[in-house]
PDB file of N, CA and C in Angstrom:
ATOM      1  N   UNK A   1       0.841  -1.177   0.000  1.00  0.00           N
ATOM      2  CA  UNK A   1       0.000   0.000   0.000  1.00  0.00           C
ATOM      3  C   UNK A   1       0.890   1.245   0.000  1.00  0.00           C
ATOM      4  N   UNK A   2       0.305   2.455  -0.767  1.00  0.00           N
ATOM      5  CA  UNK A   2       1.454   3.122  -0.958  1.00  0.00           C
ATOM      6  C   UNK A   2       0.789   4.325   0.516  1.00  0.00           C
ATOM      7  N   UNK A   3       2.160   4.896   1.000  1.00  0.00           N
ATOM      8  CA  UNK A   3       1.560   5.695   2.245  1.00  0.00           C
ATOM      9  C   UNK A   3       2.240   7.305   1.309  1.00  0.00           C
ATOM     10  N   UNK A   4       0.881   7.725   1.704  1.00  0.00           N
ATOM     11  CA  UNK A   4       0.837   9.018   1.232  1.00  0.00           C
ATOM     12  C   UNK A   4       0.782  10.313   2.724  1.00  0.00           C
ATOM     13  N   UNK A   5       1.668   9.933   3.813  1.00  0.00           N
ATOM     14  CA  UNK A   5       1.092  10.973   4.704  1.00  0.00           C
ATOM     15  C   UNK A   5       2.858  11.833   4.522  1.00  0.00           C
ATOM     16  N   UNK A   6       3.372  10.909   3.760  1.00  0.00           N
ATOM     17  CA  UNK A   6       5.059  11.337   3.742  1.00  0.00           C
ATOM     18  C   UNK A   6       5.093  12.482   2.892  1.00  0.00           C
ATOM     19  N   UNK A   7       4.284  12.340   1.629  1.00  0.00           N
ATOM     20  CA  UNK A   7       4.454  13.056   0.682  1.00  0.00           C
ATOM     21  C   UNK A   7       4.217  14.547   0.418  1.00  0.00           C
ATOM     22  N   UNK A   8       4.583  15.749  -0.108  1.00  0.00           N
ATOM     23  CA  UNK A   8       4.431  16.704   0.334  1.00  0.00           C
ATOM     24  C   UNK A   8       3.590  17.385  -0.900  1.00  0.00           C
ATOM     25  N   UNK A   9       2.463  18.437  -0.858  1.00  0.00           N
ATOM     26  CA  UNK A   9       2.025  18.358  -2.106  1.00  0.00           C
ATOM     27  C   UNK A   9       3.178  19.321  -2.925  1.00  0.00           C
ATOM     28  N   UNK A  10       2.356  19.396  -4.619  1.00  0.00           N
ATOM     29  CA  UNK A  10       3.622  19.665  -5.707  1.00  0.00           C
ATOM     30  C   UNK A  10       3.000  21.218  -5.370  1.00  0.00           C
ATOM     31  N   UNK A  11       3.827  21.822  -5.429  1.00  0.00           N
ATOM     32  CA  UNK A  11       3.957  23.602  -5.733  1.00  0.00           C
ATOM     33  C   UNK A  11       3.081  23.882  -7.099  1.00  0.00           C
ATOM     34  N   UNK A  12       2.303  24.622  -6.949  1.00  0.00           N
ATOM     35  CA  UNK A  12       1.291  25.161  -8.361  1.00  0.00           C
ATOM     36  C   UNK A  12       2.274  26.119  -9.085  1.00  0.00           C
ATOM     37  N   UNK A  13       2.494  25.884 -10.239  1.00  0.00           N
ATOM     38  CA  UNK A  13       3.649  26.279 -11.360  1.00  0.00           C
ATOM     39  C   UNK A  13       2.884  27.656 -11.849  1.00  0.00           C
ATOM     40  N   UNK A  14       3.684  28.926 -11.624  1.00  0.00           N
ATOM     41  CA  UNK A  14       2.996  30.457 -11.977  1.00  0.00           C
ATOM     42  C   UNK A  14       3.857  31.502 -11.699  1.00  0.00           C
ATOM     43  N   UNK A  15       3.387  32.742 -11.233  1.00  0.00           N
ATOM     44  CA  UNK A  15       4.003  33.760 -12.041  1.00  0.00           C
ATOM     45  C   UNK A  15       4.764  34.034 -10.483  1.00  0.00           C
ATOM     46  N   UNK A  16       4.138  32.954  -9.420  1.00  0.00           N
ATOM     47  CA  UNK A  16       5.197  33.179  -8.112  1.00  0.00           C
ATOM     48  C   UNK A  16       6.043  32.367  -8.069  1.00  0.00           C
ATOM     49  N   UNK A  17       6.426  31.526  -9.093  1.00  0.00           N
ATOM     50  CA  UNK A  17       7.309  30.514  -8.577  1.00  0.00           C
ATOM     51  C   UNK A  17       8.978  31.373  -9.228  1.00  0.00           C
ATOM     52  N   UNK A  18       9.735  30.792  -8.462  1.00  0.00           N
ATOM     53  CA  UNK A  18      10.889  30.993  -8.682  1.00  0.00           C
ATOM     54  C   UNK A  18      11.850  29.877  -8.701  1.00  0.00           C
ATOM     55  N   UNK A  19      12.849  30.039  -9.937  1.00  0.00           N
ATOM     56  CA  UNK A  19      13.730  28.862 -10.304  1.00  0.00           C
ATOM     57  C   UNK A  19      15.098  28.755  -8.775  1.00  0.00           C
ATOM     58  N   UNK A  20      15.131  27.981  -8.448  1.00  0.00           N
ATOM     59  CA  UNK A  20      16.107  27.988  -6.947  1.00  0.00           C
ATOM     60  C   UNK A  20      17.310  26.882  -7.479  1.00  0.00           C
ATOM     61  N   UNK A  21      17.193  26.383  -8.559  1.00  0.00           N
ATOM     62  CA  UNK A  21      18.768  25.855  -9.100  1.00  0.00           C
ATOM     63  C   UNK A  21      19.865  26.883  -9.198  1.00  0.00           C
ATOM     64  N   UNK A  22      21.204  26.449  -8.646  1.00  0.00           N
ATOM     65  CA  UNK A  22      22.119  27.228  -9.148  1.00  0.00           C
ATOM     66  C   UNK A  22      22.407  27.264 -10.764  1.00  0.00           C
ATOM     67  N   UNK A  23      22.933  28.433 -11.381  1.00  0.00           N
ATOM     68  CA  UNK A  23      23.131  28.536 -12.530  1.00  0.00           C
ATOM     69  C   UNK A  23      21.885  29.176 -13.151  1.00  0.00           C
ATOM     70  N   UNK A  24      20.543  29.118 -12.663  1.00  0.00           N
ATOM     71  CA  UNK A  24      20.035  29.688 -13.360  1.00  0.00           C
ATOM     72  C   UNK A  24      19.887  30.978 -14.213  1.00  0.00           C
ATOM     73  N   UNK A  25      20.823  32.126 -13.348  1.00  0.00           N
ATOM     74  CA  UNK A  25      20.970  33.086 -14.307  1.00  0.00           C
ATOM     75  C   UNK A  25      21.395  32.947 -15.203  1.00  0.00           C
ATOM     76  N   UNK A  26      22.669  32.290 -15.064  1.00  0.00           N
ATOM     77  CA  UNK A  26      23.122  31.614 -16.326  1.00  0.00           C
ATOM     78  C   UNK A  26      22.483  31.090 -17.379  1.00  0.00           C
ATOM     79  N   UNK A  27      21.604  29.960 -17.053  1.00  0.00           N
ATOM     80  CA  UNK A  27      20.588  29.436 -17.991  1.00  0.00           C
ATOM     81  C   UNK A  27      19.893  30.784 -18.540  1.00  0.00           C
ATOM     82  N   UNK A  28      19.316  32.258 -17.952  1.00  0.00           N
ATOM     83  CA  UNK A  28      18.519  32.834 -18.709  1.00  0.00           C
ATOM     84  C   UNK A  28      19.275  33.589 -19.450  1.00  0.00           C
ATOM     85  N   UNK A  29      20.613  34.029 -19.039  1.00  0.00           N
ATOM     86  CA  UNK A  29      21.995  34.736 -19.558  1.00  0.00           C
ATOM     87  C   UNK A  29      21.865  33.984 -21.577  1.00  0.00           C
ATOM     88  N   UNK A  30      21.566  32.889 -21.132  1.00  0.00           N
ATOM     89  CA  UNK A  30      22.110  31.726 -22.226  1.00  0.00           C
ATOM     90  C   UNK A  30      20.718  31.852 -23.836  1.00  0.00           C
ATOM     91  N   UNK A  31      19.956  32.021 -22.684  1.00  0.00           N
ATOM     92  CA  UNK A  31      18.611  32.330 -23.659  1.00  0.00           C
ATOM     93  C   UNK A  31      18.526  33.679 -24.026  1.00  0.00           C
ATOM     94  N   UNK A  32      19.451  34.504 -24.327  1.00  0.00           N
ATOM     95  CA  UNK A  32      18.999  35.755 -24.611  1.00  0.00           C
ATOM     96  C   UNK A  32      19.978  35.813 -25.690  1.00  0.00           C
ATOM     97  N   UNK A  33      20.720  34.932 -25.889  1.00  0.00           N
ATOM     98  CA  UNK A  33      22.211  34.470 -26.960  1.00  0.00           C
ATOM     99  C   UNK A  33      21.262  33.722 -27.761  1.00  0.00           C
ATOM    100  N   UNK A  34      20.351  33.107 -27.814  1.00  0.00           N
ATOM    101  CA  UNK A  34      19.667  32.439 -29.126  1.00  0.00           C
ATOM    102  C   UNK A  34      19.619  33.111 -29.922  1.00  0.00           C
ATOM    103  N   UNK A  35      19.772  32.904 -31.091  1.00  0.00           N
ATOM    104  CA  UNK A  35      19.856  33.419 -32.687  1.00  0.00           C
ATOM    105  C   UNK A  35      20.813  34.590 -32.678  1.00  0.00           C
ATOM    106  N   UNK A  36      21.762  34.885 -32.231  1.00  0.00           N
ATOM    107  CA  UNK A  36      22.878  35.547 -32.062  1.00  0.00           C
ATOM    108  C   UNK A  36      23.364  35.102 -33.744  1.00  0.00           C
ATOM    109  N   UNK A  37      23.575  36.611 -34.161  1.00  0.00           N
ATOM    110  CA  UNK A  37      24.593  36.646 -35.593  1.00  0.00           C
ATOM    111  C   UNK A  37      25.854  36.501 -35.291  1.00  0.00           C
ATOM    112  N   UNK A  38      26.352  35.600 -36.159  1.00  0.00           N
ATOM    113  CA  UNK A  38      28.098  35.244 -36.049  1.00  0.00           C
ATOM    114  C   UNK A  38      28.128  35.707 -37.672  1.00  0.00           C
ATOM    115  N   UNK A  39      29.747  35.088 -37.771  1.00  0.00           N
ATOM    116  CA  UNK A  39      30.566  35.465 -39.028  1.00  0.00           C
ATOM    117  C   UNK A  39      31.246  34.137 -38.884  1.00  0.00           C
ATOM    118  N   UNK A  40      30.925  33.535 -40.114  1.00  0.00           N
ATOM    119  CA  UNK A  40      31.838  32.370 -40.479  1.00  0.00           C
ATOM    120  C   UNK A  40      33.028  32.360 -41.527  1.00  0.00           C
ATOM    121  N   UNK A  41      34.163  32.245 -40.704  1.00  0.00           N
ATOM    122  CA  UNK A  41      35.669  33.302 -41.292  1.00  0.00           C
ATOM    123  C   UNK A  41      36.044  31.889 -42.139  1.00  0.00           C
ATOM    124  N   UNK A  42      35.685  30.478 -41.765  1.00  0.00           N
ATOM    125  CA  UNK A  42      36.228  29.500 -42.604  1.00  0.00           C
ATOM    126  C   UNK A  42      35.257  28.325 -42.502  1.00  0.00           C
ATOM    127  N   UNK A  43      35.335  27.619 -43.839  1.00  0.00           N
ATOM    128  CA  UNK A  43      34.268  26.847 -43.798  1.00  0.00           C
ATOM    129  C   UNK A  43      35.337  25.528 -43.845  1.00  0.00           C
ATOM    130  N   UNK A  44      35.300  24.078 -43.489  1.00  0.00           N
ATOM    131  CA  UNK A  44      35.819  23.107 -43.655  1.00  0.00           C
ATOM    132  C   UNK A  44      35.027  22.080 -45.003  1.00  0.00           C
ATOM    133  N   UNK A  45      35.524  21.375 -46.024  1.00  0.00           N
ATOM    134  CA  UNK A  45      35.359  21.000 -47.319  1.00  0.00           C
ATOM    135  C   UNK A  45      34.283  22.126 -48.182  1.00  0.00           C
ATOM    136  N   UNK A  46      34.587  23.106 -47.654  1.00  0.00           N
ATOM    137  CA  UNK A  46      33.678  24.334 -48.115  1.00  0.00           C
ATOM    138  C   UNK A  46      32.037  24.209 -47.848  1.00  0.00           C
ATOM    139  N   UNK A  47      31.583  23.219 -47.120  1.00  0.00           N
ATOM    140  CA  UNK A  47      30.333  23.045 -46.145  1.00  0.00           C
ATOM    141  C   UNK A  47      30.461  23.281 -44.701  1.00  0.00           C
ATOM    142  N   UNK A  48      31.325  22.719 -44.130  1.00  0.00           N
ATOM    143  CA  UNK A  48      31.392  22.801 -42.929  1.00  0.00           C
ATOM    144  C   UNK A  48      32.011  23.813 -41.770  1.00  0.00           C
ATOM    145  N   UNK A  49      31.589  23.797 -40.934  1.00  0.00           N
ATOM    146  CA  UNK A  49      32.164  25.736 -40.390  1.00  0.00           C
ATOM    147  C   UNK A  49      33.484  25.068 -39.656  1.00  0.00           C
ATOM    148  N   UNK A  50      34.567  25.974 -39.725  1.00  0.00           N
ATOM    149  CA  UNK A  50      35.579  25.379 -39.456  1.00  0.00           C
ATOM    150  C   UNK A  50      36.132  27.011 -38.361  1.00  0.00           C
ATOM    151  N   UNK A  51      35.886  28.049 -38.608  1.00  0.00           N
ATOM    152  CA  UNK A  51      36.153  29.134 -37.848  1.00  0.00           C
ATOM    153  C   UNK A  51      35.092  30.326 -37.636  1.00  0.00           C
ATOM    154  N   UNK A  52      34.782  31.115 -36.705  1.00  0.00           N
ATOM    155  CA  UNK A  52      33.869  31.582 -36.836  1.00  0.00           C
ATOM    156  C   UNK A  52      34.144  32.797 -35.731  1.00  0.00           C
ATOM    157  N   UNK A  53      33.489  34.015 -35.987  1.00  0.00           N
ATOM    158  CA  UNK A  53      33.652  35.188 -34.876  1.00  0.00           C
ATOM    159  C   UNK A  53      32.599  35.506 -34.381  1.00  0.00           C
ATOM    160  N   UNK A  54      32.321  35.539 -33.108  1.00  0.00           N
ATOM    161  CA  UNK A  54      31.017  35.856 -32.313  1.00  0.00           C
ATOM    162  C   UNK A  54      31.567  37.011 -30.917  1.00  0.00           C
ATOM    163  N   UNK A  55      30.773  37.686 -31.051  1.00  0.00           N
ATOM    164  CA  UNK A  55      31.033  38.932 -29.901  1.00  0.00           C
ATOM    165  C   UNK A  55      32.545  39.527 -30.014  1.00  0.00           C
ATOM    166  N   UNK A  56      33.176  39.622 -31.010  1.00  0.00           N
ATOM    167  CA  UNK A  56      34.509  40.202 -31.220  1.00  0.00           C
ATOM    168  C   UNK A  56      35.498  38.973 -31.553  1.00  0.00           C
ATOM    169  N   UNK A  57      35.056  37.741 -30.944  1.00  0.00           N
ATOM    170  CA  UNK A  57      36.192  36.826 -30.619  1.00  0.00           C
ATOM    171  C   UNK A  57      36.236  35.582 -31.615  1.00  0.00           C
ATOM    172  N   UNK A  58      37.333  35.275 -32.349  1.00  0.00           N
ATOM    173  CA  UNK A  58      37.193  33.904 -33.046  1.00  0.00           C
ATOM    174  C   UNK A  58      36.886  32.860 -32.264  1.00  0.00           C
ATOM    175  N   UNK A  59      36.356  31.522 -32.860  1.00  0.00           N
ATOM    176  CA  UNK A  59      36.123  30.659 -32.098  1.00  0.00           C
ATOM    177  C   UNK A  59      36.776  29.132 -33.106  1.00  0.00           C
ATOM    178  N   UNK A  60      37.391  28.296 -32.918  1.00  0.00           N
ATOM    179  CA  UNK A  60      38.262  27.416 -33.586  1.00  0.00           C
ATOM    180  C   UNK A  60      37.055  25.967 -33.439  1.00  0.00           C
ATOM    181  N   UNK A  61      36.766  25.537 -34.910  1.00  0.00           N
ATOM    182  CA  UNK A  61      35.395  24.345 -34.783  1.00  0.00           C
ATOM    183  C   UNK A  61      36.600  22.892 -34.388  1.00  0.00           C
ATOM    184  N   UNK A  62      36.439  22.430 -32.994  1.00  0.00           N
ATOM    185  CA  UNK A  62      37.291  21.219 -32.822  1.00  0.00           C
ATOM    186  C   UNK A  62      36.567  20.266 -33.644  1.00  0.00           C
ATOM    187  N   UNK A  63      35.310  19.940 -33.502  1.00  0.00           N
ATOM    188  CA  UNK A  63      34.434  18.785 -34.218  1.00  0.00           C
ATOM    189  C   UNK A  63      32.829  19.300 -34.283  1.00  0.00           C
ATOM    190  N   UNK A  64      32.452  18.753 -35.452  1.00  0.00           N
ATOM    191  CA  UNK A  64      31.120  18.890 -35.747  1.00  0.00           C
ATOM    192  C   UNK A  64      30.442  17.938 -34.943  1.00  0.00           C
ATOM    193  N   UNK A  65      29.982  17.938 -34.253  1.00  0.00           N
ATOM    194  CA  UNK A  65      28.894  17.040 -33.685  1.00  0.00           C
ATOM    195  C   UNK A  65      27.733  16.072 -34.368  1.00  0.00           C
ATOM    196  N   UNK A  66      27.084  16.744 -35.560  1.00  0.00           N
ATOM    197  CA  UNK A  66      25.882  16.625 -35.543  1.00  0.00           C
ATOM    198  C   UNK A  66      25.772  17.658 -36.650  1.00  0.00           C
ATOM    199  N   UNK A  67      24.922  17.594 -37.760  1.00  0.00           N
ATOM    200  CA  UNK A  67      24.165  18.180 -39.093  1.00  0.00           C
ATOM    201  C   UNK A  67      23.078  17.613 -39.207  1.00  0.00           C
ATOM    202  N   UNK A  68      22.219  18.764 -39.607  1.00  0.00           N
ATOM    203  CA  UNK A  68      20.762  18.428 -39.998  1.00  0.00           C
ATOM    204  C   UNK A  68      20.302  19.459 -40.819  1.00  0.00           C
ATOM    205  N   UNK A  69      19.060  19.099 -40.955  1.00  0.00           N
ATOM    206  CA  UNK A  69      18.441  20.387 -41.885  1.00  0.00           C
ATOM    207  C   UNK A  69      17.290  20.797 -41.502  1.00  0.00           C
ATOM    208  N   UNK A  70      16.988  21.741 -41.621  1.00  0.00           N
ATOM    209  CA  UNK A  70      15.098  22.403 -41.305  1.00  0.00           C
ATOM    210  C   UNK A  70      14.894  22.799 -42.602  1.00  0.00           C
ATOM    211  N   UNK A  71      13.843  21.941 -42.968  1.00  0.00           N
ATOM    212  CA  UNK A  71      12.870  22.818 -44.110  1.00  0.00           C
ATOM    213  C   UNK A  71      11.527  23.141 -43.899  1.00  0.00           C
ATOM    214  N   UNK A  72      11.194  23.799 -44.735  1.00  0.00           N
ATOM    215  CA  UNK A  72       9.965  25.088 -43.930  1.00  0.00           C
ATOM    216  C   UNK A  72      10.035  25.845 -45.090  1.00  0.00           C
ATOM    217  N   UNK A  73       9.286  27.484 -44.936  1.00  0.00           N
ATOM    218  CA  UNK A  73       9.563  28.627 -45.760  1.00  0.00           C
ATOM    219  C   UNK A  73      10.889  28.553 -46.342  1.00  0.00           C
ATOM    220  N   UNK A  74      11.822  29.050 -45.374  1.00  0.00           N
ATOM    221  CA  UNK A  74      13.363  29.027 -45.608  1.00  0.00           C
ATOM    222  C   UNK A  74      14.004  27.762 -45.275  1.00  0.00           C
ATOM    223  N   UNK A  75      14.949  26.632 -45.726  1.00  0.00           N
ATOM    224  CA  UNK A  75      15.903  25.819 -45.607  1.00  0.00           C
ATOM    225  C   UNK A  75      17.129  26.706 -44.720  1.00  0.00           C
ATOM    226  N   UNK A  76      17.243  25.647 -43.687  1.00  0.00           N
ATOM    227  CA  UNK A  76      18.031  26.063 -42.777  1.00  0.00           C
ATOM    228  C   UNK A  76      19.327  24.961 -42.654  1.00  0.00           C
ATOM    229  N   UNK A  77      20.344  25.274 -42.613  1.00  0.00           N
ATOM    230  CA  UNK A  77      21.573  24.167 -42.045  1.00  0.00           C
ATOM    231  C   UNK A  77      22.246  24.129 -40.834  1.00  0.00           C
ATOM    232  N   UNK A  78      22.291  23.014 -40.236  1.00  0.00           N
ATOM    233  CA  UNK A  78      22.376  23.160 -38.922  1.00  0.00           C
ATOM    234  C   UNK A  78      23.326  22.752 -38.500  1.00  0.00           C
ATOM    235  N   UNK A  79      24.763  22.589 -37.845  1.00  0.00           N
ATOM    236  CA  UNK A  79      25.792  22.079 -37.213  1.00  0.00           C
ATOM    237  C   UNK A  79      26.008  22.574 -35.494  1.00  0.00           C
ATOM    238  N   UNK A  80      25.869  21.349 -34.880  1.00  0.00           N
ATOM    239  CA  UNK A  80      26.261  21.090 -33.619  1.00  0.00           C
ATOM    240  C   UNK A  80      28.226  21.477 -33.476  1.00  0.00           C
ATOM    241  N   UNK A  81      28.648  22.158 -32.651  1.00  0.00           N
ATOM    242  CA  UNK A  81      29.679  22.225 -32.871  1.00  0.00           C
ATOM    243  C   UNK A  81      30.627  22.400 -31.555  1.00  0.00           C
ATOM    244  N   UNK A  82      31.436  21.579 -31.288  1.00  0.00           N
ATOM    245  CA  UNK A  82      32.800  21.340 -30.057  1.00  0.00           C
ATOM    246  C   UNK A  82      33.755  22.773 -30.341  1.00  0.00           C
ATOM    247  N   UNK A  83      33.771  23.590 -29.578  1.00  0.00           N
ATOM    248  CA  UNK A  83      34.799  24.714 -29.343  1.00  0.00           C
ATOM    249  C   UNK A  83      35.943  24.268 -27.911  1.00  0.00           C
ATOM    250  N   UNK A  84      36.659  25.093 -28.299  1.00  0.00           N
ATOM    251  CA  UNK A  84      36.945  25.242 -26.585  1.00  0.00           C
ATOM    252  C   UNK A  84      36.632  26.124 -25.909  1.00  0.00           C
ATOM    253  N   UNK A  85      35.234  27.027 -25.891  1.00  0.00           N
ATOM    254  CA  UNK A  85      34.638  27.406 -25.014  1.00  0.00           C
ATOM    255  C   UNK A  85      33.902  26.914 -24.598  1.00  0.00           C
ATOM    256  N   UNK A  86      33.102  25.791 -25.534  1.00  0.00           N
ATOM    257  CA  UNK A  86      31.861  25.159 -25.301  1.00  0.00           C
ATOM    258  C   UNK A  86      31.420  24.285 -26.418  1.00  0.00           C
ATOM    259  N   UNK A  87      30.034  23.889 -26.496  1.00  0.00           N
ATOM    260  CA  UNK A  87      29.171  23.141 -27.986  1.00  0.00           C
ATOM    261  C   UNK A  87      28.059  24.711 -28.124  1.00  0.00           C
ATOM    262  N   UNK A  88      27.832  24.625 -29.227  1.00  0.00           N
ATOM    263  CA  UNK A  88      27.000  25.795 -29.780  1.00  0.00           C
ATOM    264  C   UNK A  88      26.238  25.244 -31.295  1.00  0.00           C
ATOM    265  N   UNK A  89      24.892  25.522 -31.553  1.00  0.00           N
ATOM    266  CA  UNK A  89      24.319  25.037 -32.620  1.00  0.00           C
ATOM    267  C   UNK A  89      24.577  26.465 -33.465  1.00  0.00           C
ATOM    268  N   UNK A  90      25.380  26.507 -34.578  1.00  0.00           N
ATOM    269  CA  UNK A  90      25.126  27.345 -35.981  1.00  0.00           C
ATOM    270  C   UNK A  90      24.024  27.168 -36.727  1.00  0.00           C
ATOM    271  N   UNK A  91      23.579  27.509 -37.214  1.00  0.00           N
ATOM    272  CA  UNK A  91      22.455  27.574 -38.153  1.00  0.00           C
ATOM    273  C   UNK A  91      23.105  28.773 -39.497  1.00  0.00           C
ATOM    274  N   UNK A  92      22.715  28.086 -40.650  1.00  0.00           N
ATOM    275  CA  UNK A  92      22.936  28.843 -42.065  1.00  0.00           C
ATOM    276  C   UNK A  92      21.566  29.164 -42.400  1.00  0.00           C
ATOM    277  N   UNK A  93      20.642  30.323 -42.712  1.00  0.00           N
ATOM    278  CA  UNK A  93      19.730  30.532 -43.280  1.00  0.00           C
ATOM    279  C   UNK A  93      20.270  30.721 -44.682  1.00  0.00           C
ATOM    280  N   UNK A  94      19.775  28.981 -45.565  1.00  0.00           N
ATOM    281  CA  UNK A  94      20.341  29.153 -46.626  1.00  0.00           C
ATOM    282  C   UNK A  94      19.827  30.080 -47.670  1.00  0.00           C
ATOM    283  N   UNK A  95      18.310  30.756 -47.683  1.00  0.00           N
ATOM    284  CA  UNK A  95      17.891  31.832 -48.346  1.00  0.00           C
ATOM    285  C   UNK A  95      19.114  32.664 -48.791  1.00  0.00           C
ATOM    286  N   UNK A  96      19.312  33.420 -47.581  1.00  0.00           N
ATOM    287  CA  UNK A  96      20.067  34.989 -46.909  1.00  0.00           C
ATOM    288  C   UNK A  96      21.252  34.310 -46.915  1.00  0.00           C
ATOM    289  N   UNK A  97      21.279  33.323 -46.604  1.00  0.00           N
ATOM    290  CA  UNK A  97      23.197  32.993 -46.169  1.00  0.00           C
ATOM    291  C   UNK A  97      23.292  33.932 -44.645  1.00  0.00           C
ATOM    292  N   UNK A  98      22.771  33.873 -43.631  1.00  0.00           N
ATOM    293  CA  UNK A  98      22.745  34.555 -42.682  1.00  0.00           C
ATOM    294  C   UNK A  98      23.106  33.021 -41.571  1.00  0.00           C
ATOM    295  N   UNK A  99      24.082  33.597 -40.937  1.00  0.00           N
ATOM    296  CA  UNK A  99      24.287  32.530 -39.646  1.00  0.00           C
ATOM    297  C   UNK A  99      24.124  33.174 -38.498  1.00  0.00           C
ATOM    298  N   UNK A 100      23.455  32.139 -37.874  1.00  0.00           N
ATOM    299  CA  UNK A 100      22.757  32.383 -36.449  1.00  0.00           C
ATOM    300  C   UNK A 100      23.266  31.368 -35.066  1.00  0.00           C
ATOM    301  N   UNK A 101      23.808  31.861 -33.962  1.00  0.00           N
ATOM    302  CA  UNK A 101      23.992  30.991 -33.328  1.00  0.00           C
ATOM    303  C   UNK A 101      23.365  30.531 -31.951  1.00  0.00           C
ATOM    304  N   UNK A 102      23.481  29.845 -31.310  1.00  0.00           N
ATOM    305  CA  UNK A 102      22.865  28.827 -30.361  1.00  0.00           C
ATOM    306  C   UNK A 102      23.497  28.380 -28.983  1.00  0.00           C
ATOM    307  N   UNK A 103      23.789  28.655 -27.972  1.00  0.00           N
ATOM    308  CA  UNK A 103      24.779  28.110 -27.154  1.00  0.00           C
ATOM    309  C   UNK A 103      23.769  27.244 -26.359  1.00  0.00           C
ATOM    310  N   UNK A 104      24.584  25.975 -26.466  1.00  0.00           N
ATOM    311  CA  UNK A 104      23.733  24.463 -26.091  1.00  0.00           C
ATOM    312  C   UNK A 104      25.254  24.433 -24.590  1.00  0.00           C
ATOM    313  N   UNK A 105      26.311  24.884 -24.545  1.00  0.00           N
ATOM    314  CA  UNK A 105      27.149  24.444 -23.528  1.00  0.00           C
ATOM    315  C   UNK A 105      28.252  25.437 -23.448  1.00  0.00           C
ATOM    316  N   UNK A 106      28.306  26.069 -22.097  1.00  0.00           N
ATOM    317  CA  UNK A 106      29.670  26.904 -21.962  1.00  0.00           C
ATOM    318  C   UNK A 106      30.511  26.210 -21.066  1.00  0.00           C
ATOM    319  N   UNK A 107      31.997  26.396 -21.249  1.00  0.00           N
ATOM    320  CA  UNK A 107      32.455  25.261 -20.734  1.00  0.00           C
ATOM    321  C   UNK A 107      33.210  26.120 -19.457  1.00  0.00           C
ATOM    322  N   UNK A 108      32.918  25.862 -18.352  1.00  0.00           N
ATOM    323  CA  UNK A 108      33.696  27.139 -17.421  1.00  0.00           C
ATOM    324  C   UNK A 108      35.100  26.903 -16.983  1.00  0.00           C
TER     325      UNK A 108
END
């Protein structure tokens, strides 16, 4: 029988709740960097991003992770990518040729 006098009820999810994990600023720090414009200074077999400048600073592609594609209105190209700051998703809006970036991991 399951005993329910232990259990505590769940918190109602709203506009009072507050996130109490550490890092969370971080996490919202991180969401305000979505779709961030970069500059891709080198491409690897002339597809793949191999160097790239974001906020002033180059960033060196150790390994691609991961490629995919979004199609929709616009065709999008997507690479998962190993820095040594972190992993970050690029995106090519192949329309525009516009790259957009993603930070999935900062590495502290």
């Amino acid at each position: 029988m399951l005993r329910t006098d232990s259990l505590k009820p769940i918190p109602r999810v709203g506009a009072s709740t507050r996130s109490v994990r550490s890092g969370a600023s971080t996490t919202r720090n991180l969401r305000s960097v979505q779709g961030a414009a970069v500059d891709i200074q080198e491409k690897r077999f002339g597809y793949f991003p191999q160097r790239f400048r974001w906020r002033g600073q180059a960033h060196e592609v150790q390994a691609v992770k991961r490629c995919w594609t979004k199609a929709g209105r616009s065709a999008q190209l997507c690479f998962r990518v190993r820095c040594r700051e972190g992993i970050f998703d690029l995106t090519q809006h192949v329309k525009t040729n516009i790259w957009t970036l993603a930070v999935v991991q900062l590495n502290a």
